[in-house]
Protein backbone atom coordinates (compact mmCIF):
# COMPACT_ATOMS: atom_id res chain seq x y z
CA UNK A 1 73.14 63.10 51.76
CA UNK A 2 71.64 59.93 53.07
CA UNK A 3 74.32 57.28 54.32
CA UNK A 4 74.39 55.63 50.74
CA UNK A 5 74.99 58.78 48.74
CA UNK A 6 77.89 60.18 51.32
CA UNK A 7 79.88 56.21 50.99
CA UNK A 8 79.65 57.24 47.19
CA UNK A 9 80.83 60.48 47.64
CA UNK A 10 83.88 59.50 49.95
CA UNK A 11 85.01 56.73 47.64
CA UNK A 12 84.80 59.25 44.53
CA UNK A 13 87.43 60.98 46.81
CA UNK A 14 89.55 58.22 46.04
CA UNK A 15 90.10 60.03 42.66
CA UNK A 16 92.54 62.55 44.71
CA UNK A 17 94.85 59.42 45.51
CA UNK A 18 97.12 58.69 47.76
CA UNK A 19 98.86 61.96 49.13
CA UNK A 20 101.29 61.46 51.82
CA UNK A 21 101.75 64.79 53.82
CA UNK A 22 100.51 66.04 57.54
CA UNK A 23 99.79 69.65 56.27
CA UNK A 24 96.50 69.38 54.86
CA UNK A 25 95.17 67.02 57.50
CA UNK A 26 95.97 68.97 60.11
CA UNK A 27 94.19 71.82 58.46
CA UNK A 28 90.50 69.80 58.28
CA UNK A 29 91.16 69.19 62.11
CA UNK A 30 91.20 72.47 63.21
CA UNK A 31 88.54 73.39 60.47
CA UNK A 32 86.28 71.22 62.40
CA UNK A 33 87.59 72.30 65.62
CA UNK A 34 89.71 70.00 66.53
CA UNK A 35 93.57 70.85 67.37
CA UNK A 36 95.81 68.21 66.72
CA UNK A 37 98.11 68.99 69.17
CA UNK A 38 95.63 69.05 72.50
CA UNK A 39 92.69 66.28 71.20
CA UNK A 40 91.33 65.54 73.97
CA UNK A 41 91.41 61.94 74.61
CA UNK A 42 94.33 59.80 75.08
CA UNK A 43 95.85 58.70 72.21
CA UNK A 44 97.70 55.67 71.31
CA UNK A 45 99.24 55.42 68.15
CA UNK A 46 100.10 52.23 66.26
CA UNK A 47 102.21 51.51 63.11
CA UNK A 48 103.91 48.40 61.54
CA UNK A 49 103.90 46.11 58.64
CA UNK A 50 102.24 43.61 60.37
CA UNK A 51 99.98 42.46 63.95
CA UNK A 52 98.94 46.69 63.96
CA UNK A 53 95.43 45.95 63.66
CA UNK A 54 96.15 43.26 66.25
CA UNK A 55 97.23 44.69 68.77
CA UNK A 56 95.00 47.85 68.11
CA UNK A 57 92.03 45.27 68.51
CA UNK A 58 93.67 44.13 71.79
CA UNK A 59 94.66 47.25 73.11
CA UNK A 60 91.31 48.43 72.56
CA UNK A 61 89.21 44.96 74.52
CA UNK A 62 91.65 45.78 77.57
CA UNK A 63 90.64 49.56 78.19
CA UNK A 64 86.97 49.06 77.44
CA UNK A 65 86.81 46.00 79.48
CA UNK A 66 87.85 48.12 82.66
CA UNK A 67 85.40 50.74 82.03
CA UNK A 68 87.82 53.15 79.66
CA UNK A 69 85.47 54.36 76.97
CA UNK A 70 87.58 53.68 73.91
CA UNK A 71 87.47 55.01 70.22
CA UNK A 72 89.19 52.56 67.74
CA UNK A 73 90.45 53.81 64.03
CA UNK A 74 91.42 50.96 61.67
CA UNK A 75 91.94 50.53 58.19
CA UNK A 76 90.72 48.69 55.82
CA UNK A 77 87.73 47.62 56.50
CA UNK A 78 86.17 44.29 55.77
CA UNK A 79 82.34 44.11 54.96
CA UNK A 80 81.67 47.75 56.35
CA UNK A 81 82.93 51.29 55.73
CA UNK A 82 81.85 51.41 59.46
CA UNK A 83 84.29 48.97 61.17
CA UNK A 84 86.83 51.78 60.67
CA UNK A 85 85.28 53.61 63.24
CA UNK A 86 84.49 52.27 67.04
CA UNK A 87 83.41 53.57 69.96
CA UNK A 88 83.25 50.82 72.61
CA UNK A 89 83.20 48.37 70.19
CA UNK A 90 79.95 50.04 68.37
CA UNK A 91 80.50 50.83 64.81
CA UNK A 92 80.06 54.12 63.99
CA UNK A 93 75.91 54.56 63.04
CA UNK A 94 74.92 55.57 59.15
CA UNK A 95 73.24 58.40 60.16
CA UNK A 96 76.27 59.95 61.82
CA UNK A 97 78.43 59.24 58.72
CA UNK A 98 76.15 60.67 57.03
CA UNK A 99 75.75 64.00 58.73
CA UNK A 100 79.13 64.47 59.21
CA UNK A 101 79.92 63.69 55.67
CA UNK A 102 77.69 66.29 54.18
CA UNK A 103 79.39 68.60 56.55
CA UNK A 104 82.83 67.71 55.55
CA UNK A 105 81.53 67.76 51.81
CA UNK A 106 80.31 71.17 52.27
CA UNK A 107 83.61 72.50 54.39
CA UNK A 108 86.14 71.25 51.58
CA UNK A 109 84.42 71.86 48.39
CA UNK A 110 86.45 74.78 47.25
CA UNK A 111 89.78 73.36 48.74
CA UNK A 112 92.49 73.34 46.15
CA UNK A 113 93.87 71.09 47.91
CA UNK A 114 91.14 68.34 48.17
CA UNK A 115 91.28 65.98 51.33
CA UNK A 116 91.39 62.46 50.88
CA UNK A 117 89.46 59.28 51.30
CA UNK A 118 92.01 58.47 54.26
CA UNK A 119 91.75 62.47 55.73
CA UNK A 120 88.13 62.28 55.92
CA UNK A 121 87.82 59.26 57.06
CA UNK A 122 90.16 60.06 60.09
CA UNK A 123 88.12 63.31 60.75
CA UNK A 124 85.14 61.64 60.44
CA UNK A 125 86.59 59.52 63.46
CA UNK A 126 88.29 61.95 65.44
CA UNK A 127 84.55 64.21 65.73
CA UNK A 128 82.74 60.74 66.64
CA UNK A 129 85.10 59.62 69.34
CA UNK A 130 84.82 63.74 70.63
CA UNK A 131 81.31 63.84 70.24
CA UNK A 132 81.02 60.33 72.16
CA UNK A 133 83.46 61.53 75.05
CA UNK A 134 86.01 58.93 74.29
CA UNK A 135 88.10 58.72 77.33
CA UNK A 136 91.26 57.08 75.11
CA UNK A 137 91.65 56.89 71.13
CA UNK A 138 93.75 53.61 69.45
CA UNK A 139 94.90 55.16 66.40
CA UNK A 140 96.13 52.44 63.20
CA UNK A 141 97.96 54.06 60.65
CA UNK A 142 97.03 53.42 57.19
CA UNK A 143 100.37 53.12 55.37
CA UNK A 144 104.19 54.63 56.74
CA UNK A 145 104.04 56.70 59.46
CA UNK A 146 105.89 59.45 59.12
CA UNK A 147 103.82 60.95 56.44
CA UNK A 148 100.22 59.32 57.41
CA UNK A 149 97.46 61.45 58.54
CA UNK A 150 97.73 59.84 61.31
CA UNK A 151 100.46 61.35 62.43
CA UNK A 152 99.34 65.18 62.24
CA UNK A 153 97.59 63.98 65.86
CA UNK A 154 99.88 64.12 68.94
CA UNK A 155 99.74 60.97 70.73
CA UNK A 156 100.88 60.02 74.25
CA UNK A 157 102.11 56.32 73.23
CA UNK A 158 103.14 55.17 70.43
CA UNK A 159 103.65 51.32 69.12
CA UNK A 160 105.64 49.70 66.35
CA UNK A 161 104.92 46.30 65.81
CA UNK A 162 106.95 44.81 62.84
CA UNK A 163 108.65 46.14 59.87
CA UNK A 164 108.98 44.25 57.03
CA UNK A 165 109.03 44.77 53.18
CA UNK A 166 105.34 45.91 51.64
CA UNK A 167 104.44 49.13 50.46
CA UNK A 168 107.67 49.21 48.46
CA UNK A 169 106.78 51.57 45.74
CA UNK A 170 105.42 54.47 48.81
CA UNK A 171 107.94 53.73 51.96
CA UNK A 172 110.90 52.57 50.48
CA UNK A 173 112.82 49.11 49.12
CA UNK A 174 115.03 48.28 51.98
CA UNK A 175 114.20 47.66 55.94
CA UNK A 176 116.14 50.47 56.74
CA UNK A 177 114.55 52.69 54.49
CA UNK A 178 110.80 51.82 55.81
CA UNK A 179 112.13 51.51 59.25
CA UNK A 180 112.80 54.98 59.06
CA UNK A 181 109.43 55.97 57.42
CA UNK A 182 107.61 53.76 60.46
CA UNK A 183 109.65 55.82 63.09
CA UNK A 184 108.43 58.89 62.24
CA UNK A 185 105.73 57.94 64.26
CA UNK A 186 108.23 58.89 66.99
CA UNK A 187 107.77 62.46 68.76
CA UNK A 188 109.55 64.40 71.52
CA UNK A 189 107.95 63.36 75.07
CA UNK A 190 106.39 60.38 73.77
CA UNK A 191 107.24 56.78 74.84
CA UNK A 192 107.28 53.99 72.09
CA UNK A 193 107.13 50.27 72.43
CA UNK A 194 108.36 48.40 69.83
CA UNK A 195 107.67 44.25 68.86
CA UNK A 196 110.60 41.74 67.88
CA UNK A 197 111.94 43.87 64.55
CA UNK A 198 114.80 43.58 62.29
CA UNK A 199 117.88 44.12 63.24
CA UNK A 200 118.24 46.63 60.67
CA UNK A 201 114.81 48.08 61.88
CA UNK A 202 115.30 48.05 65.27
CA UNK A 203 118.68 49.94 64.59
CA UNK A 204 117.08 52.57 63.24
CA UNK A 205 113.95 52.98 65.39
CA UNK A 206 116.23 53.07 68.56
CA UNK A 207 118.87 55.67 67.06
CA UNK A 208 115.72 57.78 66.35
CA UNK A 209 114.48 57.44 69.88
CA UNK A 210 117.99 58.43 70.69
CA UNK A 211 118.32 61.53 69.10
CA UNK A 212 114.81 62.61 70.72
CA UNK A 213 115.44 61.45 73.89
CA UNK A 214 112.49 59.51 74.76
CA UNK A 215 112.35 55.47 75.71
CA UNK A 216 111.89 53.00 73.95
CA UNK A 217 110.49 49.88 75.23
CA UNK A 218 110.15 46.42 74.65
CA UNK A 219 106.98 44.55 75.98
CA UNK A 220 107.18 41.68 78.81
CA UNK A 221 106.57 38.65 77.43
CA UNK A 222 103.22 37.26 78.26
CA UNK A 223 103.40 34.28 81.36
CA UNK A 224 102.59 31.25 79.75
CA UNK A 225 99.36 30.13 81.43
CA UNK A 226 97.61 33.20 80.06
CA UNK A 227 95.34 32.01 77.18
CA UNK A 228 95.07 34.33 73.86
CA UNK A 229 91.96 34.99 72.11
CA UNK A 230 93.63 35.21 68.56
CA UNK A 231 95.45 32.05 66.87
CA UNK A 232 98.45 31.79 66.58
CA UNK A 233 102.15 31.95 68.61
CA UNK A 234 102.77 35.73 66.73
CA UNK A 235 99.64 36.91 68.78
CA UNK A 236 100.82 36.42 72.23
CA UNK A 237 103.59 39.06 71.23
CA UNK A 238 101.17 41.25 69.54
CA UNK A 239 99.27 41.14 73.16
CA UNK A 240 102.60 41.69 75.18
CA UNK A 241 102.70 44.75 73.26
CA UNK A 242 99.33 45.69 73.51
CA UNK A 243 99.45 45.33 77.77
CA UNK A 244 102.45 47.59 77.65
CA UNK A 245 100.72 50.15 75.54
CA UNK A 246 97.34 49.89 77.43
CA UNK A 247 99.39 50.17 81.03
CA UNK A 248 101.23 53.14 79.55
CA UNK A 249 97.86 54.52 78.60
CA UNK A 250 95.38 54.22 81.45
CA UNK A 251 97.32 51.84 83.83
CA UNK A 252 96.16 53.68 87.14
CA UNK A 253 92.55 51.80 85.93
CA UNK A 254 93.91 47.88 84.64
CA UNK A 255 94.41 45.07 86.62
CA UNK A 256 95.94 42.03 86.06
CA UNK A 257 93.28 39.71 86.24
CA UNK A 258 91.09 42.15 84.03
CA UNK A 259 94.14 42.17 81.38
CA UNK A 260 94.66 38.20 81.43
CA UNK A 261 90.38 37.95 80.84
CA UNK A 262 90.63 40.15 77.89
CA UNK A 263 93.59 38.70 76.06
CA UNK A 264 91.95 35.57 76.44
CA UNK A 265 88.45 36.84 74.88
CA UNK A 266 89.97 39.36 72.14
CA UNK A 267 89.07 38.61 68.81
CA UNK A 268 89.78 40.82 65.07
CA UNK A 269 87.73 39.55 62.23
CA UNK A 270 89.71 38.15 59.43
CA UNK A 271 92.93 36.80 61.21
CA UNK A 272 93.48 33.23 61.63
CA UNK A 273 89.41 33.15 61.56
CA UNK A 274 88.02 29.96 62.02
CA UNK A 275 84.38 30.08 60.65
CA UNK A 276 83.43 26.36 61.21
CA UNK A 277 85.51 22.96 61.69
CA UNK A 278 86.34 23.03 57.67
CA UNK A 279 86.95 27.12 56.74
CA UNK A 280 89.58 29.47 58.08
CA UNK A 281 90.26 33.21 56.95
CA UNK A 282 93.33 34.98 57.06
CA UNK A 283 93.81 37.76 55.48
CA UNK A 284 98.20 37.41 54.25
CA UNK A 285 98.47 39.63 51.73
CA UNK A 286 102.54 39.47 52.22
CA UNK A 287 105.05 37.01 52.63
CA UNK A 288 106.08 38.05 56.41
CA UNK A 289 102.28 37.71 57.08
CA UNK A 290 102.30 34.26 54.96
CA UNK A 291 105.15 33.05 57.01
CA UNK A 292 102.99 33.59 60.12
CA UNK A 293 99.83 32.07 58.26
CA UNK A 294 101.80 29.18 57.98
CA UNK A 295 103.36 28.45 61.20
CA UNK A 296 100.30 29.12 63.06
CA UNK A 297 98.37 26.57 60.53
CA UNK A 298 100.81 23.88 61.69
CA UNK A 299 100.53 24.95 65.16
CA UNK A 300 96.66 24.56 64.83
CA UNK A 301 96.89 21.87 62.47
CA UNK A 302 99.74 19.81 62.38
CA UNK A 303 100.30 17.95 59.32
CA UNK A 304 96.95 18.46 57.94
CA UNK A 305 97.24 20.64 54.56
CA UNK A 306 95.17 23.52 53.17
CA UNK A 307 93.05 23.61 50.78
CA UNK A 308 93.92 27.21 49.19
CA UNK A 309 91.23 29.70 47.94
CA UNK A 310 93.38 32.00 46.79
CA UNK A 311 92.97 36.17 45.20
CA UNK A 312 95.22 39.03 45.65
CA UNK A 313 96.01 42.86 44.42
CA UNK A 314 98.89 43.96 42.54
CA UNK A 315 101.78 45.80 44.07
CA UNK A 316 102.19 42.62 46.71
CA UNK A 317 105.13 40.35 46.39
CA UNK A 318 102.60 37.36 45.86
CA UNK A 319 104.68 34.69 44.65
CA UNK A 320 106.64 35.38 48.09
CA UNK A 321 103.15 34.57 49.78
CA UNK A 322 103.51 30.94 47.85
CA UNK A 323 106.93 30.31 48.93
CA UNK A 324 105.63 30.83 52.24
CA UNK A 325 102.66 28.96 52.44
CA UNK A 326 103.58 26.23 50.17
CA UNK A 327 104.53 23.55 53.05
CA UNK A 328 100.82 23.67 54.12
CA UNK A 329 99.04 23.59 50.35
CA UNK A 330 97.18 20.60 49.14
CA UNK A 331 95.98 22.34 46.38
CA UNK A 332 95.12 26.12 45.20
CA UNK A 333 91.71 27.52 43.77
CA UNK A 334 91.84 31.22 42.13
CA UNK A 335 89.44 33.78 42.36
CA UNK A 336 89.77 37.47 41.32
CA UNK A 337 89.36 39.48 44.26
CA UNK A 338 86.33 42.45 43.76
CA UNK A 339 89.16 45.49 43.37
CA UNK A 340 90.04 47.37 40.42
CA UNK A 341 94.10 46.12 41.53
CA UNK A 342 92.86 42.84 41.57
CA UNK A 343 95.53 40.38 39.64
CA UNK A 344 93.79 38.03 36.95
CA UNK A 345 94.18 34.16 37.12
CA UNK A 346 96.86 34.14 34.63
CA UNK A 347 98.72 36.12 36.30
CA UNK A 348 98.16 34.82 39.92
CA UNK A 349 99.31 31.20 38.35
CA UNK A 350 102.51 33.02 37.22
CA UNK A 351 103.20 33.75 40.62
CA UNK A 352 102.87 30.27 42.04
CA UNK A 353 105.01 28.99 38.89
CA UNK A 354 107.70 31.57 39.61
CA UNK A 355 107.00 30.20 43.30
CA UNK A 356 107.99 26.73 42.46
CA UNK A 357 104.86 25.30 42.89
CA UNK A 358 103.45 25.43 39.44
CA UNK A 359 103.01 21.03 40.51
CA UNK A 360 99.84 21.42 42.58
CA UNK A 361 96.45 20.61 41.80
CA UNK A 362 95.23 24.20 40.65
CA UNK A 363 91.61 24.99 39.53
CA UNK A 364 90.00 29.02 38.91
CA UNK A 365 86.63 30.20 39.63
CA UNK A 366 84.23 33.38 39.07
CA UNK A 367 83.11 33.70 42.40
CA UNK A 368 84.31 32.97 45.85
CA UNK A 369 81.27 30.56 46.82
CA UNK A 370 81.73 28.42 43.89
CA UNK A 371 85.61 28.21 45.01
CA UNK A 372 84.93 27.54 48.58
CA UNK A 373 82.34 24.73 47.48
CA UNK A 374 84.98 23.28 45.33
CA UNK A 375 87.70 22.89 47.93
CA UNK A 376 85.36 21.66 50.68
CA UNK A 377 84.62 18.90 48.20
CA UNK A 378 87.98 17.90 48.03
CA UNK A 379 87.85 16.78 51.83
CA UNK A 380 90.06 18.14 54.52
CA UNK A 381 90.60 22.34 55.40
CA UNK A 382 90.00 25.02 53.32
CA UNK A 383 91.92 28.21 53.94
CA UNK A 384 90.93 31.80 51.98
CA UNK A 385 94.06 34.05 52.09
CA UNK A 386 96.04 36.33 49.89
CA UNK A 387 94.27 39.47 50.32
CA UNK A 388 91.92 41.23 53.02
CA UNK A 389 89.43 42.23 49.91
CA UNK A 390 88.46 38.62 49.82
CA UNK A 391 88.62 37.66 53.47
CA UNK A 392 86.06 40.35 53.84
CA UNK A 393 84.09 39.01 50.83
CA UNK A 394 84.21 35.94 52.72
CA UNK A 395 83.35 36.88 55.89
CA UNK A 396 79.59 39.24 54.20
CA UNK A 397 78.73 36.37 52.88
CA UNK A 398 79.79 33.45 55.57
CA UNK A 399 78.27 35.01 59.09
CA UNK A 400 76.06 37.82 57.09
CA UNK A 401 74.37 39.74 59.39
CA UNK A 402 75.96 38.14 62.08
CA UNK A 403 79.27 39.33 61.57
CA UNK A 404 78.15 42.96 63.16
CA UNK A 405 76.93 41.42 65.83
CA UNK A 406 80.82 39.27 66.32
CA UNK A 407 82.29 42.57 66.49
CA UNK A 408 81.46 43.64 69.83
């Protein structure tokens, strides 16, 4: 298969759902040689509700920066399948997806128990960052913990970063209950760091780090000279966290002038993204992550309110988004988001009814340019939030080609 044909094949896998279990993934590892339990590289594994990709992308400029060659596993992507996979800040070439997919195609096709879009991706990644001699891995679980594929690997730190509600219908409906799912993250020998949770969360995550005997840590807060590279008050913490798990990784090799230079040139596409002095991204797709949106916004910002180009997926709590990020709206311009979840205008405007802001000046539109052109016009910021399918939309056709190149 050429690079093309093998994208199409992996997203047909897509058919086989959503299939929480560590069983069959650990099988394809060791199919392609590849033990789970002895991979090689360090590995630093990273789950939370929100700031995991974060501190993943910070994590991951601190090693590289002081010569670690890194391998970087994220989820989802944003213009490219091949942002998921990183080695030194190089995505992943087509021709090596599309080698190993064929290969992976060929290894499962009789499997009665088919991988997933998720399982393959993550083997796909583990045999790059192997194949690249990847000194140390940053692994981002895709959804849980306990139960991700992510979690068949046996990692020598592990990070949670926040635990909030999202994911209901999969992890749980309380904090406790996806607290616990997060923690299973948690292994026997294995330090974890955890970020400012719930006290319900961080209840739970400690009594399991209890009964296995192993520490759990909270990062040092960052000293407040150091600059960050990413917006916002909540990404200082994310970088505290990502310091402690980089020190707990490869400290023998950091030093703290090298670790203040990277914090302060770190950067992860679609987060408080400011594209010019009019547009920022952010990809909120929940109301913790709204919450942050917003406070950050009137860090940056002040009084100054958003113009809101707005499109999300069902299964999100979006008319908690609203309530969240309704101090900072001027106004609020719909656009269905390119996803076969995506909510329809009618019933994205039910949302910011239910939200209690049914008043503002509203307008809908086909396509994302013709929304963004519409709010500029009004004068003032524009924001696009509400889902990470539309940040990335935003961002293909904003920088283009460029936005590659802003990845490294």
């Amino acid at each position: 298969m050429n690079y093309e044909d093998s994208i199409d094949w992996l997203y047909g896998t897509q058919a086989f759902g959503i299939k929480l279990g560590l069983e069959n993934m650990r099988r394809l590892l060791e199919a392609v040689n590849i033990d789970p339990d002895r991979p090689g590289p360090a590995i630093l594994h990273v789950a939370g509700t929100n700031g995991k990709g974060s501190v993943c992308a910070v994590t991951d400029q601190i090693l590289r920066d002081a010569g670690i060659r890194t391998g970087l596993f994220t989820s989802p992507h944003l213009v490219s399948y091949r942002e998921r996979i990183r080695v030194n800040g190089a995505m992943i070439p087509e021709q090596v997806v599309a080698l190993a997919l064929t290969s992976l195609r060929e290894l499962t096709k009789d499997w009665e128990n088919h991988p997933t879009f998720f399982e393959l991706s993550l083997a796909l990644a583990m045999q790059h960052f192997l194949e690249e001699n990847c000194e140390a891995v940053i692994l981002e679980t895709g959804m849980g913990g306990r139960l991700d594929a992510t979690n068949a690997i046996l990692s020598n730190v592990s990070v949670i970063t926040s635990i909030g509600l999202d994911h209901q219908q999969w992890l749980g409906e309380t904090i406790r209950e996806i607290a616990a799912e997060k923690a299973g993250i948690l292994k026997p020998g294995v330090p974890v760091i955890i970020g400012d949770l719930h006290p319900d969360a961080r209840d739970v995550v400690g009594r399991r780090a209890l009964e296995l005997g192993i520490p759990c840590l909270e990062a040092h807060p960052l000293p407040d000279d150091w600059e960050t590279g990413l917006k916002g008050p909540h990404q200082r913490e994310n970088a505290a966290l990502a310091v402690e798990a980089a020190c707990r990784l490869e400290g023998e090799r950091l030093t703290q002038e090298g670790i203040r230079q990277s914090i302060a040139s770190a950067h992860w596409p679609g987060r408080f993204q400011v594209i010019d002095e009019i547009l920022v991204l952010d990809g909120a797709h929940n109301p913790d992550a709204a919450a942050v949106l917003r406070r950050t916004w009137q860090n940056e910002f002040g009084e100054v309110k958003a113009h809101l180009v707005f499109g999300a997926v069902g299964s999100k709590d979006v008319a908690g988004v609203f309530r969240e990020l309704l101090p900072i709206l001027a106004s609020v311009s719909f656009v269905p988001v390119k996803s076969e979840r995506r909510l329809s205008v009618p019933e994205m405007k039910g949302f910011l009814a239910e939200a209690g802001a049914g008043h503002l000046l509203q307008a809908e539109f086909t396509t994302l340019p013709e929304a963004v052109a519409s709010a500029r016009s009004c004068g003032g910021k524009v924001l696009v939030a509400g889902s990470l399918f539309l940040v990335g939309e935003a961002l293909g056709h904003f920088l283009g080609e460029r936005f590659e190149v802003s990845l490294q």
